[in-house]
PDB file of N, CA and C in Angstrom:
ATOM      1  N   UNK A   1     -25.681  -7.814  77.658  1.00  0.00           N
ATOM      2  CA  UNK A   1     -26.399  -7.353  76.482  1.00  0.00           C
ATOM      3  C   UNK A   1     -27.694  -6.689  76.940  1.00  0.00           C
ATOM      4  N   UNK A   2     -27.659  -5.990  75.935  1.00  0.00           N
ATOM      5  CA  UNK A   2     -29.011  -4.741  76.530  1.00  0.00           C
ATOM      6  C   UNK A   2     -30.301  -5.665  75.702  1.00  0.00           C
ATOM      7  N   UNK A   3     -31.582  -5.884  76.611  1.00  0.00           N
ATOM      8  CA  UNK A   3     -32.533  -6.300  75.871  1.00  0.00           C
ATOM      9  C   UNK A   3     -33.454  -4.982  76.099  1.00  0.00           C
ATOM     10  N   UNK A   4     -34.244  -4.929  74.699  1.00  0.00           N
ATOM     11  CA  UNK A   4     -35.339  -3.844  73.799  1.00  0.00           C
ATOM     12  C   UNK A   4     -36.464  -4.712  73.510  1.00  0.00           C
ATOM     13  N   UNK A   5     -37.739  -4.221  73.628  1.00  0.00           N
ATOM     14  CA  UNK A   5     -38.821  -5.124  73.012  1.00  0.00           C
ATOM     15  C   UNK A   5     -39.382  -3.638  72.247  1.00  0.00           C
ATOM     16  N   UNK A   6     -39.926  -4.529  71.153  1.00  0.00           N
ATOM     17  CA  UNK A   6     -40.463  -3.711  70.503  1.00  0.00           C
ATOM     18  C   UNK A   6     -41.793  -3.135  70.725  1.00  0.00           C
ATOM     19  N   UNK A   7     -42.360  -2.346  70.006  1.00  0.00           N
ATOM     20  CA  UNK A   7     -43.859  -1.798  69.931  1.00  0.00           C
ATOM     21  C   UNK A   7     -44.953  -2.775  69.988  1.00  0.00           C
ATOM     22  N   UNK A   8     -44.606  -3.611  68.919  1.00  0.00           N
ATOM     23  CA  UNK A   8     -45.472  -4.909  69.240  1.00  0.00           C
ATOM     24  C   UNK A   8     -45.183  -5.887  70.250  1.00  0.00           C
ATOM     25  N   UNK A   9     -43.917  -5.906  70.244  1.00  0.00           N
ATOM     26  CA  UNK A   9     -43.824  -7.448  71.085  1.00  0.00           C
ATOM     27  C   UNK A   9     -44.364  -6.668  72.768  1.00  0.00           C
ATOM     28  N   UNK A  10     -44.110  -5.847  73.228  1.00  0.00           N
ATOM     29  CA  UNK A  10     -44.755  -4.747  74.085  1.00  0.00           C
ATOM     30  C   UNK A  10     -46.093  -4.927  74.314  1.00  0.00           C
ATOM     31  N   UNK A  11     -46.843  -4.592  73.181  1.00  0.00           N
ATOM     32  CA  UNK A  11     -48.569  -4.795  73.253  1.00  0.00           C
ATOM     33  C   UNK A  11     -48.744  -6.297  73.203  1.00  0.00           C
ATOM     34  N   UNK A  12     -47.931  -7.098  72.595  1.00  0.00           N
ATOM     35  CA  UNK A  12     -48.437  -8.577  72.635  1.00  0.00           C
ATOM     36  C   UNK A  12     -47.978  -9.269  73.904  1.00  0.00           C
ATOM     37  N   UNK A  13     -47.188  -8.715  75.013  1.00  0.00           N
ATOM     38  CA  UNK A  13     -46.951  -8.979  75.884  1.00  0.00           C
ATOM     39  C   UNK A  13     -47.710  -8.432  76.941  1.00  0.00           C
ATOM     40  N   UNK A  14     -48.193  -7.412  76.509  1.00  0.00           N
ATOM     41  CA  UNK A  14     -49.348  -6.097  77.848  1.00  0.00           C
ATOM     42  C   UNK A  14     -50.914  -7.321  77.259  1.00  0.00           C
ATOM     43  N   UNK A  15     -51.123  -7.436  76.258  1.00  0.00           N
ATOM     44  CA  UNK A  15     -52.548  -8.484  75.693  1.00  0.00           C
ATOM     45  C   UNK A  15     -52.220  -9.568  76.674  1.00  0.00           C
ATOM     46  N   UNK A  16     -51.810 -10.306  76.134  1.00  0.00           N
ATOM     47  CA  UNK A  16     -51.647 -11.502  76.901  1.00  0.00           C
ATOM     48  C   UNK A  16     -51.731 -11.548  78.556  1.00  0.00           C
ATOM     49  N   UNK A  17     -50.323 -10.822  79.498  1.00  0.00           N
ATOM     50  CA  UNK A  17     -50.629 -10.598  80.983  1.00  0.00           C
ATOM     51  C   UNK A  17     -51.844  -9.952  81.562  1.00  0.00           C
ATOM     52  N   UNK A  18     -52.620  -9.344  80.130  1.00  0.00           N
ATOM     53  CA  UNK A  18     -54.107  -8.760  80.881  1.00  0.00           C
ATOM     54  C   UNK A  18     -55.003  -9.604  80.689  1.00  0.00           C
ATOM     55  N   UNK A  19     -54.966 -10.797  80.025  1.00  0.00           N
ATOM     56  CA  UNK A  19     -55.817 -12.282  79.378  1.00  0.00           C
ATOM     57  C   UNK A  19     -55.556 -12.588  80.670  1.00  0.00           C
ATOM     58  N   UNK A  20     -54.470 -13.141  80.862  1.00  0.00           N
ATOM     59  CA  UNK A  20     -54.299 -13.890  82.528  1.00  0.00           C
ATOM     60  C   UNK A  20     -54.629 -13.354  83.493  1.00  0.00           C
ATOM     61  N   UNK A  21     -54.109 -12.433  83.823  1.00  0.00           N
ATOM     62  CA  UNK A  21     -54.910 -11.722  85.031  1.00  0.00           C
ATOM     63  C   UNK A  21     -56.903 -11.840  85.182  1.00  0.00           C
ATOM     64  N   UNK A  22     -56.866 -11.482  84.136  1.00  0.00           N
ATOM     65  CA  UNK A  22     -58.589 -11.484  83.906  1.00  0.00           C
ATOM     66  C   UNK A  22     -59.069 -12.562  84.518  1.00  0.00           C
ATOM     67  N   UNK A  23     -58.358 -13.666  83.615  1.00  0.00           N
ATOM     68  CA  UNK A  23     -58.873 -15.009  83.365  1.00  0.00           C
ATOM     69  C   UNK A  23     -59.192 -15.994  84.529  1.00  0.00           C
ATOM     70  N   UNK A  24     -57.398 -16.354  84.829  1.00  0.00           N
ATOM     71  CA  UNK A  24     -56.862 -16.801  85.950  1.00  0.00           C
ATOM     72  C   UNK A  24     -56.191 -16.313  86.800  1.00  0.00           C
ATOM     73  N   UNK A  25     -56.723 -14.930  86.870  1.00  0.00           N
ATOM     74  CA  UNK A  25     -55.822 -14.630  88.224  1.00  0.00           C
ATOM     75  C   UNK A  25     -54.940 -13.839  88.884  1.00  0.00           C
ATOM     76  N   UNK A  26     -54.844 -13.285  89.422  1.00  0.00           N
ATOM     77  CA  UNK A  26     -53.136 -12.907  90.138  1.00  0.00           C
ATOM     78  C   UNK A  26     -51.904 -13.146  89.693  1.00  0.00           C
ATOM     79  N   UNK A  27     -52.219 -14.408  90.971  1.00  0.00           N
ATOM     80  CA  UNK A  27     -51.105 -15.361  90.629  1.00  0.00           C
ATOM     81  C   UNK A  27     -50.581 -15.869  89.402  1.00  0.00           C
ATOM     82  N   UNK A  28     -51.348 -16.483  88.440  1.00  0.00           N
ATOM     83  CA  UNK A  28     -50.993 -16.959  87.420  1.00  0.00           C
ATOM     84  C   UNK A  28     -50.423 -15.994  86.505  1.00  0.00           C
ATOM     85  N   UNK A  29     -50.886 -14.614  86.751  1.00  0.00           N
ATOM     86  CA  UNK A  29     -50.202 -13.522  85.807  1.00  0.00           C
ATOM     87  C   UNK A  29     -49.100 -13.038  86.662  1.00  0.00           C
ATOM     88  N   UNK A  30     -48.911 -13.067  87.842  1.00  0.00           N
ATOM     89  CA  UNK A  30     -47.697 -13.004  87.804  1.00  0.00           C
ATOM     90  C   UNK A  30     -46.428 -13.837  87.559  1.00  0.00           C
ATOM     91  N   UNK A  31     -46.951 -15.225  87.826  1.00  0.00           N
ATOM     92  CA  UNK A  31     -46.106 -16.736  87.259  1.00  0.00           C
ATOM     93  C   UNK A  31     -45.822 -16.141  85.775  1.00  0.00           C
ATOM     94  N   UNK A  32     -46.634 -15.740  84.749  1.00  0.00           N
ATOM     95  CA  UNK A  32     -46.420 -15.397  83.570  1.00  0.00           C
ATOM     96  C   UNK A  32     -45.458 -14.306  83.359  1.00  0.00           C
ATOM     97  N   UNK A  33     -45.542 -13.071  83.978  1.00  0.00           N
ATOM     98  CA  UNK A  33     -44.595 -11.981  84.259  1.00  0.00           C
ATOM     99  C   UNK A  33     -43.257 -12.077  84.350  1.00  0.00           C
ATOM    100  N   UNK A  34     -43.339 -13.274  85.506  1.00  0.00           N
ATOM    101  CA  UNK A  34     -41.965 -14.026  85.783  1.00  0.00           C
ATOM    102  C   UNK A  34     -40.920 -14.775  85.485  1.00  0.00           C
ATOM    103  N   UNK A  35     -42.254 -15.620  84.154  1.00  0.00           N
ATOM    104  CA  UNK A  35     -41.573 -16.432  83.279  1.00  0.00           C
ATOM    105  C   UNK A  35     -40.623 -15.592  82.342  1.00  0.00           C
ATOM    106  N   UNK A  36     -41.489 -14.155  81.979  1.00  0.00           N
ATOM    107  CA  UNK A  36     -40.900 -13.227  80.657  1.00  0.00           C
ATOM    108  C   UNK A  36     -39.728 -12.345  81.364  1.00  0.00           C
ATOM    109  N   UNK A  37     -39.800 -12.046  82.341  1.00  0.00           N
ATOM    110  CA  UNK A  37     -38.258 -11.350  82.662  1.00  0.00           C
ATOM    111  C   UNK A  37     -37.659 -12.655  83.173  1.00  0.00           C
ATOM    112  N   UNK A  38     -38.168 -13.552  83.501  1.00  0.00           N
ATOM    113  CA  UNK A  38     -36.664 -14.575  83.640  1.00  0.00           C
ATOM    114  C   UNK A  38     -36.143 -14.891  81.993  1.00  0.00           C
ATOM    115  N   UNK A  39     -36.619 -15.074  80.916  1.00  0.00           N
ATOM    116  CA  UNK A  39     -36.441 -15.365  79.937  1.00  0.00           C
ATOM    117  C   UNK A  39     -35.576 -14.464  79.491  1.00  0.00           C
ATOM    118  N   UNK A  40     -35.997 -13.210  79.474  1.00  0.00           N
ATOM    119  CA  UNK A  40     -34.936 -11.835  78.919  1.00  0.00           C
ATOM    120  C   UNK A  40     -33.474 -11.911  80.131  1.00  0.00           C
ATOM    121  N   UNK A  41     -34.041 -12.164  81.015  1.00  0.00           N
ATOM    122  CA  UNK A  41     -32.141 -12.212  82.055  1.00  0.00           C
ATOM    123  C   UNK A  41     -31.718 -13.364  81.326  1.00  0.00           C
ATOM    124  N   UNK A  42     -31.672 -14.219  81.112  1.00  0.00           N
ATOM    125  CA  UNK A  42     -31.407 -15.236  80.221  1.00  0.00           C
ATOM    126  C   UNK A  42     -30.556 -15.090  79.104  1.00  0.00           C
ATOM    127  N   UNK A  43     -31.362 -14.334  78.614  1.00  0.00           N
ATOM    128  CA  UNK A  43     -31.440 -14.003  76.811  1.00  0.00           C
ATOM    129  C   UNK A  43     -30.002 -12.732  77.076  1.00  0.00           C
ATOM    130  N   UNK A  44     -30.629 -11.811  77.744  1.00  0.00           N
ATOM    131  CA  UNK A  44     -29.424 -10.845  78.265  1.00  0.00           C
ATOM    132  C   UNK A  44     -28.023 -11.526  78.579  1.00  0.00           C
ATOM    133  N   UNK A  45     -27.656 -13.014  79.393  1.00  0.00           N
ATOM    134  CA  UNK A  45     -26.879 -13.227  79.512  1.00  0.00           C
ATOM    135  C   UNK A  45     -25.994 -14.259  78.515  1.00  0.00           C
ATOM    136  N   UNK A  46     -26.476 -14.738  77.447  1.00  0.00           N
ATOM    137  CA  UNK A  46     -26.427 -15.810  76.904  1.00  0.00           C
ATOM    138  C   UNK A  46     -27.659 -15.893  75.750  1.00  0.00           C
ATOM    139  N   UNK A  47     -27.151 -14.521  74.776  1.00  0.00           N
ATOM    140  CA  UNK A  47     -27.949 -14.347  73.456  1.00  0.00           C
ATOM    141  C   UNK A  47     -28.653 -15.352  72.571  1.00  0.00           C
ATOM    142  N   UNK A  48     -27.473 -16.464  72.584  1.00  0.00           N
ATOM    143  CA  UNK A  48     -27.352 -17.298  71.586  1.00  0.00           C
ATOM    144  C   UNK A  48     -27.882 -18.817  72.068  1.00  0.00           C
ATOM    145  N   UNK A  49     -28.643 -18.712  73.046  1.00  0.00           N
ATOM    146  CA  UNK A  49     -29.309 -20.083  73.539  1.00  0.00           C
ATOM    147  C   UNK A  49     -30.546 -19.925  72.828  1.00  0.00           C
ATOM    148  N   UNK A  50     -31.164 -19.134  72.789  1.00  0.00           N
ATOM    149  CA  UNK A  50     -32.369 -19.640  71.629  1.00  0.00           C
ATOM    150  C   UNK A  50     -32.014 -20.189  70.470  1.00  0.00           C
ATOM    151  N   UNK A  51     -32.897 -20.948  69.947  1.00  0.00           N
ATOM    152  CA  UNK A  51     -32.445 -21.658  68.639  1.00  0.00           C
ATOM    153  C   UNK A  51     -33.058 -20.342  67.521  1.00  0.00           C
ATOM    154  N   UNK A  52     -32.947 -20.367  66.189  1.00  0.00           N
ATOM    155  CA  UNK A  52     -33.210 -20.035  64.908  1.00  0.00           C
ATOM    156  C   UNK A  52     -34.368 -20.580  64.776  1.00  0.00           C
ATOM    157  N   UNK A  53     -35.198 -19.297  64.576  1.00  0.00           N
ATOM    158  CA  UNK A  53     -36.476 -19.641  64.442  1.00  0.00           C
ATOM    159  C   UNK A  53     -36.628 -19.765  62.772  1.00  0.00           C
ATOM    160  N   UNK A  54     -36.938 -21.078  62.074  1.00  0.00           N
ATOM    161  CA  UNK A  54     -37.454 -22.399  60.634  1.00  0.00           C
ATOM    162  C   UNK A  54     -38.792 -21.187  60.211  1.00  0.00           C
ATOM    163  N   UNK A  55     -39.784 -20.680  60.560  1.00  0.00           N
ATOM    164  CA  UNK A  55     -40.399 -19.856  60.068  1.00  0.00           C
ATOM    165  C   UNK A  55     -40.094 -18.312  59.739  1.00  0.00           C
ATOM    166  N   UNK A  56     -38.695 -17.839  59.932  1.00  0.00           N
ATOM    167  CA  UNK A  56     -38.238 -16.872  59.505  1.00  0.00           C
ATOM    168  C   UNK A  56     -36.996 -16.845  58.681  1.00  0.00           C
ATOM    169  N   UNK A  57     -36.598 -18.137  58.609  1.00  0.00           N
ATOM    170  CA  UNK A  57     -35.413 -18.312  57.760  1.00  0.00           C
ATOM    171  C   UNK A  57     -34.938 -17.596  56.893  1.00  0.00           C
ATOM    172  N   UNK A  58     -36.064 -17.349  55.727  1.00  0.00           N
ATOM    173  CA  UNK A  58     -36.328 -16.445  54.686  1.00  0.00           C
ATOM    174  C   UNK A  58     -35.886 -15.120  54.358  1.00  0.00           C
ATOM    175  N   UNK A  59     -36.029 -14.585  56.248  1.00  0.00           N
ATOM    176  CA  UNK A  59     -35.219 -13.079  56.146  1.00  0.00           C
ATOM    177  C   UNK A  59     -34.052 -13.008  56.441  1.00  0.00           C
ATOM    178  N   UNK A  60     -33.462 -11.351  56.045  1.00  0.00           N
ATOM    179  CA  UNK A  60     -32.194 -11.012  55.659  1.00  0.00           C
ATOM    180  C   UNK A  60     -31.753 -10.971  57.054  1.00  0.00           C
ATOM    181  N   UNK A  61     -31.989 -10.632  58.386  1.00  0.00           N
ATOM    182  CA  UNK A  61     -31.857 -10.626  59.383  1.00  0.00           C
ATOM    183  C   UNK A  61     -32.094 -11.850  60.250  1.00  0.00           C
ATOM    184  N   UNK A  62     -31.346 -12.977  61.009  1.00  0.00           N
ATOM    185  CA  UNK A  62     -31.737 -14.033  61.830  1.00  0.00           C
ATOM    186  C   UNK A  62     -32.310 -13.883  62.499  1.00  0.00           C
ATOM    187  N   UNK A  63     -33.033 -14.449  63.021  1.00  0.00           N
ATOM    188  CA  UNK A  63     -34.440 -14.176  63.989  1.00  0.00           C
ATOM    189  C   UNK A  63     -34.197 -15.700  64.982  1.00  0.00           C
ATOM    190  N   UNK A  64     -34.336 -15.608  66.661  1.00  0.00           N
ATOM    191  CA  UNK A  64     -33.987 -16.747  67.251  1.00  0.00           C
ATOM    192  C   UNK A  64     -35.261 -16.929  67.645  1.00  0.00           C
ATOM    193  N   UNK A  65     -35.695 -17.743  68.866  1.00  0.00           N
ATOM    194  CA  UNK A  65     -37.047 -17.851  69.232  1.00  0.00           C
ATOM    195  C   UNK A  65     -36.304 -18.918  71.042  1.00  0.00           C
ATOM    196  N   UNK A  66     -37.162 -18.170  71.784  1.00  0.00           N
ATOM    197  CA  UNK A  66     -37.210 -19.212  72.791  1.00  0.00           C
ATOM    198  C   UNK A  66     -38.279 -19.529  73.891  1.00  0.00           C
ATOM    199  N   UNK A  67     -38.726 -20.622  74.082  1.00  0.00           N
ATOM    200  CA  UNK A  67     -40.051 -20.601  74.651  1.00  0.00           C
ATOM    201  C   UNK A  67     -39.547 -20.558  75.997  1.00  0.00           C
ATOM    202  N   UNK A  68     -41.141 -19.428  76.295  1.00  0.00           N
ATOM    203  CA  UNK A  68     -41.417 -19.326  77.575  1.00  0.00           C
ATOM    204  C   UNK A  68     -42.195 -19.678  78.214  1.00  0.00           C
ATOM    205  N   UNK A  69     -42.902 -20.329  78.003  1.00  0.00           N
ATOM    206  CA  UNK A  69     -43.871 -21.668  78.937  1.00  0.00           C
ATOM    207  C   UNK A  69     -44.606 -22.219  77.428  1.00  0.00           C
ATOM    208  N   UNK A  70     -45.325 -23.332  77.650  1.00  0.00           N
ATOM    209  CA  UNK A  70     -45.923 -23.638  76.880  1.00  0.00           C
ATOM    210  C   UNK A  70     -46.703 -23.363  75.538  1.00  0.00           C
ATOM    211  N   UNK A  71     -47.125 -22.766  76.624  1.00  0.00           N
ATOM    212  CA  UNK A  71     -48.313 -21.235  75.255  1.00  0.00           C
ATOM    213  C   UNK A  71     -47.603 -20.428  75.089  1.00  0.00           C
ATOM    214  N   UNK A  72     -45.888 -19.841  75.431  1.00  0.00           N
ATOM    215  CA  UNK A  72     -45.798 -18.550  74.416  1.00  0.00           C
ATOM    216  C   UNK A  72     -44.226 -18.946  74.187  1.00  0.00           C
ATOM    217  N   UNK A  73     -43.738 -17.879  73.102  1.00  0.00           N
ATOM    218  CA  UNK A  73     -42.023 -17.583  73.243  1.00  0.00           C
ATOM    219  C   UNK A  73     -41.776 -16.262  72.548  1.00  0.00           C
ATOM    220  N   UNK A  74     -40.586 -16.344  72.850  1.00  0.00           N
ATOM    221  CA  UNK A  74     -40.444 -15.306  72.488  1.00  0.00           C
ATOM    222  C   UNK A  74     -38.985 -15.029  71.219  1.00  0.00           C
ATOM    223  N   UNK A  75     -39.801 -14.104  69.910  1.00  0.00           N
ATOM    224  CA  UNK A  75     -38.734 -14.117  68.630  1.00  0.00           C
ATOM    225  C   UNK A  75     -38.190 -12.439  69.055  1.00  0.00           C
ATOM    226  N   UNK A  76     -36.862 -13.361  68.241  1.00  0.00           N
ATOM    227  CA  UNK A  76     -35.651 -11.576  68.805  1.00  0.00           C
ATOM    228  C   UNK A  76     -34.794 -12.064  67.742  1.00  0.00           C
ATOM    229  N   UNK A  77     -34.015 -10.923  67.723  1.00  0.00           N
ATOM    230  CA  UNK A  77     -33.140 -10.703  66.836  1.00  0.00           C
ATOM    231  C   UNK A  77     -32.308  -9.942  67.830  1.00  0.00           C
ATOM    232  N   UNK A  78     -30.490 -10.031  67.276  1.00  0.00           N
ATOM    233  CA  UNK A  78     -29.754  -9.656  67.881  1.00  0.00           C
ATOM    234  C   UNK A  78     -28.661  -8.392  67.071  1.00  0.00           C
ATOM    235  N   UNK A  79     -29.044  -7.728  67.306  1.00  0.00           N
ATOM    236  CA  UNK A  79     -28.137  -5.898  66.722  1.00  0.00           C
ATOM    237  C   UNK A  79     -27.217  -5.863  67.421  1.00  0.00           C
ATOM    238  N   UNK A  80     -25.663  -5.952  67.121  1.00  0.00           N
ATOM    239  CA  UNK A  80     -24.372  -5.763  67.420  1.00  0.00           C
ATOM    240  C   UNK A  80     -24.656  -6.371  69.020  1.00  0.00           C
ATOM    241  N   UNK A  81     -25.074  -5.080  70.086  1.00  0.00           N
ATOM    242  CA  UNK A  81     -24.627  -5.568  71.460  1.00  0.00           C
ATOM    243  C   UNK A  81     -26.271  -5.460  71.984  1.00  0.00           C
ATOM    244  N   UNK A  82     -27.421  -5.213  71.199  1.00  0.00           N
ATOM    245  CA  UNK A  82     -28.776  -5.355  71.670  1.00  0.00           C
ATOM    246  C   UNK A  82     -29.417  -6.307  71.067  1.00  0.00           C
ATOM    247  N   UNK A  83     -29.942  -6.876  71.955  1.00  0.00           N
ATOM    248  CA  UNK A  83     -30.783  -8.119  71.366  1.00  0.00           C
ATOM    249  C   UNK A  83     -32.711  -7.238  71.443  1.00  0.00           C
ATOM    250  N   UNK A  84     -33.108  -7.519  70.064  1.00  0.00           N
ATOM    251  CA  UNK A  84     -34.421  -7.307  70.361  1.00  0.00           C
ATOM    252  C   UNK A  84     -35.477  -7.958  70.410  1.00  0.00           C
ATOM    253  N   UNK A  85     -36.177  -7.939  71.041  1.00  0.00           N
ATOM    254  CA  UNK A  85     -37.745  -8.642  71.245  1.00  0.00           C
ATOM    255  C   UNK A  85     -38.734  -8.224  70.319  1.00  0.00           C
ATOM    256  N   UNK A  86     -39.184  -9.116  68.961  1.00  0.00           N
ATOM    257  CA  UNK A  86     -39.627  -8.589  67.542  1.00  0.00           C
ATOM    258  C   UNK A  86     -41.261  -8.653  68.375  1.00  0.00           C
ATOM    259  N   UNK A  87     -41.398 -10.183  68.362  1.00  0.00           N
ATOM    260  CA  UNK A  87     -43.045 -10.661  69.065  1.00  0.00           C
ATOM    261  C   UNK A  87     -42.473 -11.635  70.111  1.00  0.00           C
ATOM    262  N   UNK A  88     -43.809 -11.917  70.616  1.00  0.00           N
ATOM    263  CA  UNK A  88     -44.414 -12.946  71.840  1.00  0.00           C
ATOM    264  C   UNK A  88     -45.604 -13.306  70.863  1.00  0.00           C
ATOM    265  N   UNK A  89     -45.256 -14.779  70.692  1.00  0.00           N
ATOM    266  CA  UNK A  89     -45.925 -15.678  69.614  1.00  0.00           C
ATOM    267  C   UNK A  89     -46.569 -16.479  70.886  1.00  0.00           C
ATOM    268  N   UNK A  90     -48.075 -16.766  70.095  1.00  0.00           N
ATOM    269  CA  UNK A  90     -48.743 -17.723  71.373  1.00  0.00           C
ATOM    270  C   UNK A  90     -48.481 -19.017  70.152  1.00  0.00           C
ATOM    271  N   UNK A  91     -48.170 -20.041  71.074  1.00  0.00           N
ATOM    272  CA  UNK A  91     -47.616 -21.377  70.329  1.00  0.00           C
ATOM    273  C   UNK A  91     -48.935 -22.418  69.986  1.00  0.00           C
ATOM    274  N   UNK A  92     -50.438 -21.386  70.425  1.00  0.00           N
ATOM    275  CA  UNK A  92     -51.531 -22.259  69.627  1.00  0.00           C
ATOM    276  C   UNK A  92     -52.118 -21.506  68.769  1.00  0.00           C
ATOM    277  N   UNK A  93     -51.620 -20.549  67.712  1.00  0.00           N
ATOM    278  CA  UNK A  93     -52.274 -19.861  66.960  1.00  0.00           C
ATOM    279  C   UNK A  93     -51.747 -20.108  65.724  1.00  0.00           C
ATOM    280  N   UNK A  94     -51.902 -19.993  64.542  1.00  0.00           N
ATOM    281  CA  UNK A  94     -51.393 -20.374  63.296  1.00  0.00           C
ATOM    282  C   UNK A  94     -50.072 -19.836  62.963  1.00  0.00           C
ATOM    283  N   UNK A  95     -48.666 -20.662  63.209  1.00  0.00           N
ATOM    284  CA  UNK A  95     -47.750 -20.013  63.199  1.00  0.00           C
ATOM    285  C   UNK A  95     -47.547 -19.045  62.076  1.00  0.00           C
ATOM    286  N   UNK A  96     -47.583 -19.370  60.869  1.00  0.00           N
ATOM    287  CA  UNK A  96     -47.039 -18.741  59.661  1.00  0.00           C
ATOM    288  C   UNK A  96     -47.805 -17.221  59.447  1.00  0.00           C
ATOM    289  N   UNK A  97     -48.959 -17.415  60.239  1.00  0.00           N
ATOM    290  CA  UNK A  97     -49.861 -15.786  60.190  1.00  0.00           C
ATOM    291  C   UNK A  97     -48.988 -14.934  61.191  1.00  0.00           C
ATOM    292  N   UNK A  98     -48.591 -15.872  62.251  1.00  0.00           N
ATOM    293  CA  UNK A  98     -47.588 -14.654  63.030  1.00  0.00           C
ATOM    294  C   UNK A  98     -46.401 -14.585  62.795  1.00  0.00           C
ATOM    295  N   UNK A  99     -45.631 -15.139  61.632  1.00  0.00           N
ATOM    296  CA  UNK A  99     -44.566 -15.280  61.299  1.00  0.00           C
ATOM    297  C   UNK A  99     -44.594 -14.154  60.464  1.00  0.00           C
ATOM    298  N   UNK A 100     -45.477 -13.723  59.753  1.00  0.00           N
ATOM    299  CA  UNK A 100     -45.959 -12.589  58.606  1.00  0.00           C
ATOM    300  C   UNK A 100     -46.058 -11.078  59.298  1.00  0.00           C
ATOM    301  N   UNK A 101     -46.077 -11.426  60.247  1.00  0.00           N
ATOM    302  CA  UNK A 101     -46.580 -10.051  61.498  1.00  0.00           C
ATOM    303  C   UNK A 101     -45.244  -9.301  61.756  1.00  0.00           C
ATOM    304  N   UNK A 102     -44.641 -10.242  61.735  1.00  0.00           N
ATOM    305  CA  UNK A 102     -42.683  -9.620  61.579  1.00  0.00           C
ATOM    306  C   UNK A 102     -42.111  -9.166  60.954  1.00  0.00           C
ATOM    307  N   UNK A 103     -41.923  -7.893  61.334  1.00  0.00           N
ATOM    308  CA  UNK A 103     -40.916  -6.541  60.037  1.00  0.00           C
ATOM    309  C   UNK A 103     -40.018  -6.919  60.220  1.00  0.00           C
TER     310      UNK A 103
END
């Protein structure tokens, strides 16, 4: 399966690896880097291991979610044979405001 990230999930993924780098480091941004393409080979091989993400229920389209380290995961949705990457949700911020952020 072909994985796509979107416009946002893109910038919320370029925000974040430039937080880490800054912050802590190199290393730690690349540990982070590593975590997010191991997650998408993953996701690429075996769509359906994320669970259904309970804060998107609501929409007409299923939305999965699977964490990628502690502080983040990542919500996708899956189109025939592409799975897409909607956001990269940080898991200490008010979920339901970033649940709203999702077209």
């Amino acid at each position: 399966m072909r994985v796509v990230w979107t416009p946002l999930a893109k910038s919320q993924r370029r925000k974040t690896a430039l937080y880490i780098y800054r912050e802590f480091g190199r290393k730690s941004g690349d540990v982070f880097m590593d975590q997010i393409h191991h997650c998408a080979v993953l996701l690429a091989d075996s769509p359906y291991m994320g669970h259904p993400e309970p804060l998107l229920s609501n929409r007409t389209v299923p939305y999965r979610s699977i964490v990628v380290n502690r502080l983040n995961k990542i919500v996708y949705r899956i189109d025939g044979d592409v799975l897409t990457v909607v956001a990269l949700w940080d898991t200490r911020r008010e979920p339901q405001q970033q649940a709203d952020g999702v077209k």
